[in-house]
Protein backbone atom coordinates (compact mmCIF):
# COMPACT_ATOMS: atom_id res chain seq x y z
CA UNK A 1 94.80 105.45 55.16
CA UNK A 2 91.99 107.80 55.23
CA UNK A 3 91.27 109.92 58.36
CA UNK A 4 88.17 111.81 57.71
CA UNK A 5 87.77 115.38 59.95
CA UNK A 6 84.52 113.38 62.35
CA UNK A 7 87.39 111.03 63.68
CA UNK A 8 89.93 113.37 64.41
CA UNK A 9 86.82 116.29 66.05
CA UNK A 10 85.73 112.65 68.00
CA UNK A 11 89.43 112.12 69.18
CA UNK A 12 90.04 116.07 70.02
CA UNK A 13 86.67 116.09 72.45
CA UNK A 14 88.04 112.86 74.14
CA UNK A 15 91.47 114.13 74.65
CA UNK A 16 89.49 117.57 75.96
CA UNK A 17 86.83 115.79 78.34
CA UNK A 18 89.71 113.43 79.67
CA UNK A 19 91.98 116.79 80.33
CA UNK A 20 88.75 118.57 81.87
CA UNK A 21 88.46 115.61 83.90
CA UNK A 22 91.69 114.71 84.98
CA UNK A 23 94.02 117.94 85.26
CA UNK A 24 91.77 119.65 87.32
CA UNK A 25 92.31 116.88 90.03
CA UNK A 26 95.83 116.19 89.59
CA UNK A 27 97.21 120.39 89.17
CA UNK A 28 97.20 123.09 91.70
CA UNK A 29 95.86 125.50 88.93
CA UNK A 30 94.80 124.67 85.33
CA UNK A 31 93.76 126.75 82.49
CA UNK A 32 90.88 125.75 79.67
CA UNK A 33 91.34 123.04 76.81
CA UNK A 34 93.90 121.38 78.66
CA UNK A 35 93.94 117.76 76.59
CA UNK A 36 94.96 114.54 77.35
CA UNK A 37 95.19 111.55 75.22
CA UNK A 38 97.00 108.24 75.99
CA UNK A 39 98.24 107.30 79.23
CA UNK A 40 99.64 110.27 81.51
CA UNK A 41 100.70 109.92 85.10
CA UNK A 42 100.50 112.99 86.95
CA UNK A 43 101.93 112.61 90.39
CA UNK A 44 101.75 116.42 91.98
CA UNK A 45 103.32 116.47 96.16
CA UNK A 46 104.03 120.11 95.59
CA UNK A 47 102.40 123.11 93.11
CA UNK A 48 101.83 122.00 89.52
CA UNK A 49 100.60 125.16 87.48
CA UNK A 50 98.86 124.14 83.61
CA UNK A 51 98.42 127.52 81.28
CA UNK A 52 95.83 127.30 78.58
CA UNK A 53 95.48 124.94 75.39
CA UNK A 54 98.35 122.49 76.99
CA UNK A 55 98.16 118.98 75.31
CA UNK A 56 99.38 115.51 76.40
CA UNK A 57 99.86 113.39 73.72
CA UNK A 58 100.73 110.45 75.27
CA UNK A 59 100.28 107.98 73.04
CA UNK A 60 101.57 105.33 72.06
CA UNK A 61 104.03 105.82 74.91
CA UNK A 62 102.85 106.79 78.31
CA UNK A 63 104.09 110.22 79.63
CA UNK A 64 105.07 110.46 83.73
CA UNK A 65 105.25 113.95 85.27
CA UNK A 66 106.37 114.09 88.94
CA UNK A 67 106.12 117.15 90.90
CA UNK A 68 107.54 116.55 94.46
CA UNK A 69 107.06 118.54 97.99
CA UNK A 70 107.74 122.05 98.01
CA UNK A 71 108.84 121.88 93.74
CA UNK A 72 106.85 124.09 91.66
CA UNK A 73 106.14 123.17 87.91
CA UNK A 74 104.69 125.86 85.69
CA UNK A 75 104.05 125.21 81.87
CA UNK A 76 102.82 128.18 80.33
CA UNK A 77 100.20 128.69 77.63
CA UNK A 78 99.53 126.51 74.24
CA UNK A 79 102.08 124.00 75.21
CA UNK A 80 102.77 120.50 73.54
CA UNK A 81 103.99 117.63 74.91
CA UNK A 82 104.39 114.78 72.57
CA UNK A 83 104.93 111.00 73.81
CA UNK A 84 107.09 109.42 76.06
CA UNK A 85 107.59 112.81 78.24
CA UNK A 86 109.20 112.23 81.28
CA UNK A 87 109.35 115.53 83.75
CA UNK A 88 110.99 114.70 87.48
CA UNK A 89 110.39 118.47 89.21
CA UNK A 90 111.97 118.23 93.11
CA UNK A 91 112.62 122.11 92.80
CA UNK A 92 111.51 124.48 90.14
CA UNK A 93 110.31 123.97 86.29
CA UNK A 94 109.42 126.44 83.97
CA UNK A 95 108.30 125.53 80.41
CA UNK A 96 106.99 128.83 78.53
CA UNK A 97 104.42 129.28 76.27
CA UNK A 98 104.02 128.38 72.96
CA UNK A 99 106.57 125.58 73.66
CA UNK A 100 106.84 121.96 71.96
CA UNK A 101 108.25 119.48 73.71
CA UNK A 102 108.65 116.34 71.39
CA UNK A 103 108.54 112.72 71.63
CA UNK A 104 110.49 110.61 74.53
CA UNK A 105 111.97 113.74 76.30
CA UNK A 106 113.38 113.72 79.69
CA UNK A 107 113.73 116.79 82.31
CA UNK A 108 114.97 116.77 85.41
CA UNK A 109 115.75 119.30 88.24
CA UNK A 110 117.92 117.02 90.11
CA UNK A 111 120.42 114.02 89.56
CA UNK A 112 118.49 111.86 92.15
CA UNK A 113 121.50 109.84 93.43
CA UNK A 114 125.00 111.56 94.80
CA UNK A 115 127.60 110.53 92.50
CA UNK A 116 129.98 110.52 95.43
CA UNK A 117 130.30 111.10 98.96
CA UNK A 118 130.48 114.97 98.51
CA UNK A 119 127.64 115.38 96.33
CA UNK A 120 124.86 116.63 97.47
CA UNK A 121 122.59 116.42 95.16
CA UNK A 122 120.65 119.20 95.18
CA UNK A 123 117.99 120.39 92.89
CA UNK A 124 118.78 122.69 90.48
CA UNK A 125 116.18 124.92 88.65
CA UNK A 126 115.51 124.49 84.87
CA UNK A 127 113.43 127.37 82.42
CA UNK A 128 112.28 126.33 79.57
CA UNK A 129 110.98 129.77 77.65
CA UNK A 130 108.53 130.86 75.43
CA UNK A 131 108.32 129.28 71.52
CA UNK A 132 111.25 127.18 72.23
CA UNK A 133 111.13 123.58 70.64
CA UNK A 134 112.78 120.43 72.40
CA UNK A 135 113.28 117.65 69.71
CA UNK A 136 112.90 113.92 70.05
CA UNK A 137 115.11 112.21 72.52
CA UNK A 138 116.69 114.93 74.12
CA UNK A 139 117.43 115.38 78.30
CA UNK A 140 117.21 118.66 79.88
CA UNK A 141 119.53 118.32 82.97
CA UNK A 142 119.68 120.43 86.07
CA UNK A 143 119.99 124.11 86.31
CA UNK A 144 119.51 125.21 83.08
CA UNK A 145 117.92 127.90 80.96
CA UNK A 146 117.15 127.76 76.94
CA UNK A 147 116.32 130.79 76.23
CA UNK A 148 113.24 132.24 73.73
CA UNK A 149 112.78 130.99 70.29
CA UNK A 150 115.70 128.46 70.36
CA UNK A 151 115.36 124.90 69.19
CA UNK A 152 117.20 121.65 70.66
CA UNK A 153 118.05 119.31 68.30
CA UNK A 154 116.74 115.76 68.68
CA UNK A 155 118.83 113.25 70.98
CA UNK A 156 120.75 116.56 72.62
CA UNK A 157 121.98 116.91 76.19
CA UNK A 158 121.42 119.80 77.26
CA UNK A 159 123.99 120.66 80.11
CA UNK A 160 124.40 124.09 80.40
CA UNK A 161 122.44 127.72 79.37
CA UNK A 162 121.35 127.60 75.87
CA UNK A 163 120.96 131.57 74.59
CA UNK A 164 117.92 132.90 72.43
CA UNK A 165 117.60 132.41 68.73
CA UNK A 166 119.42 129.58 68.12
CA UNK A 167 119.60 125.57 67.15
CA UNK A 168 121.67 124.32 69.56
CA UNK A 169 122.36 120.35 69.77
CA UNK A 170 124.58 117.19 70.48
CA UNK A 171 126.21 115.69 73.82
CA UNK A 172 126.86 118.14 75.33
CA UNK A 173 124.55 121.00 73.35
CA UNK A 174 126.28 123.69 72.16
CA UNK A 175 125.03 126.34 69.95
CA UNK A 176 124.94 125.01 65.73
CA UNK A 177 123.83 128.60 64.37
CA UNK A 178 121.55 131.43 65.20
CA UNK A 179 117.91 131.41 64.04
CA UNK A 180 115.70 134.24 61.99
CA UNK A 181 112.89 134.50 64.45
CA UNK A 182 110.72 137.62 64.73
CA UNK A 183 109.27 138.94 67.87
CA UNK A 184 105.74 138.24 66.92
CA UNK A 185 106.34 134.40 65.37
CA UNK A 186 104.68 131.65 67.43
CA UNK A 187 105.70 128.39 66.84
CA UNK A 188 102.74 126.14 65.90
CA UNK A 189 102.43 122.18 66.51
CA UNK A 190 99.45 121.87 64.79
């Protein structure tokens, strides 16, 4: 199948008009480029902050992001978010720039639902920083931090800190080896 460089310029300006048209609606702040393509459900009660060059792809899955009263979700600068995404913010997200999050991906500040009469089932805040890559499948549960440059593996739970520079994976994720990754490397998706 041959995809000549007119289709793929057509389907880059839709996915840019759609984000110029819909993220500045649906955010508290959003920077330029922001692209959309598929279906994404944006559903902002509290401060949703979009850097620069951030892309939806949310096709051929739909994508939900949920940002409730008084939660704050910031994604940073050249971010991707592949299909499938699923981001629940009741307290505080922070994905950083340069960041790929891949296909059918689930964060989540909070468990929702006490498991038991003590829990109280409070939100717990998650940072996601710079050039860090989430693979397919994985859930980012409350509370943690994955720190610069790192990369979770696909299908991972990620239940506690994950440090910088390193492939961490599995259920729960735990650190596989450390990665070769200079200061001034930027993690492309494209």
């Amino acid at each position: 199948m041959n995809i000549s460089s007119s289709q793929i310029s057509i389907g880059k300006l839709l996915a840019v008009l759609k984000g110029a048209a819909v993220l500045p609606l649906k955010t508290s702040s959003v920077g330029r480029l922001g692209r959309i393509s598929g279906k994404l459900t944006l559903k902002n009660k509290g401060r949703l902050i979009v850097g620069r060059n951030v892309s939806f792809h949310a096709k051929p899955f739909p994508s939900s992001v949920t940002v409730e009263r008084n939660a704050e979700l910031i994604v940073g600068d050249n971010v991707f978010f592949n299909y499938g995404l699923d981001i629940g913010c009741t307290q505080s997200i922070l994905i950083g720039s340069n960041t790929i999050i891949g296909p059918m991906v689930n964060i989540i500040d909070t468990n929702f639902h006490p498991v038991d009469m003590e829990d109280q089932s409070r939100g717990k805040s998650i940072v996601i920083s710079d050039n860090v890559w989430v693979g397919r499948g994985a859930v980012i549960l409350p509370g943690v931090t994955i720190g610069a440059n790192s990369v979770i593996a696909a299908g991972s739970i990620v239940t506690r800190d994950i440090p910088s520079n390193v492939l961490a994976g599995g259920m729960p994720a735990k650190v596989i080896r450390e990665l070769q990754i200079t200061k001034e490397w930027i993690r492309r998706y494209n």
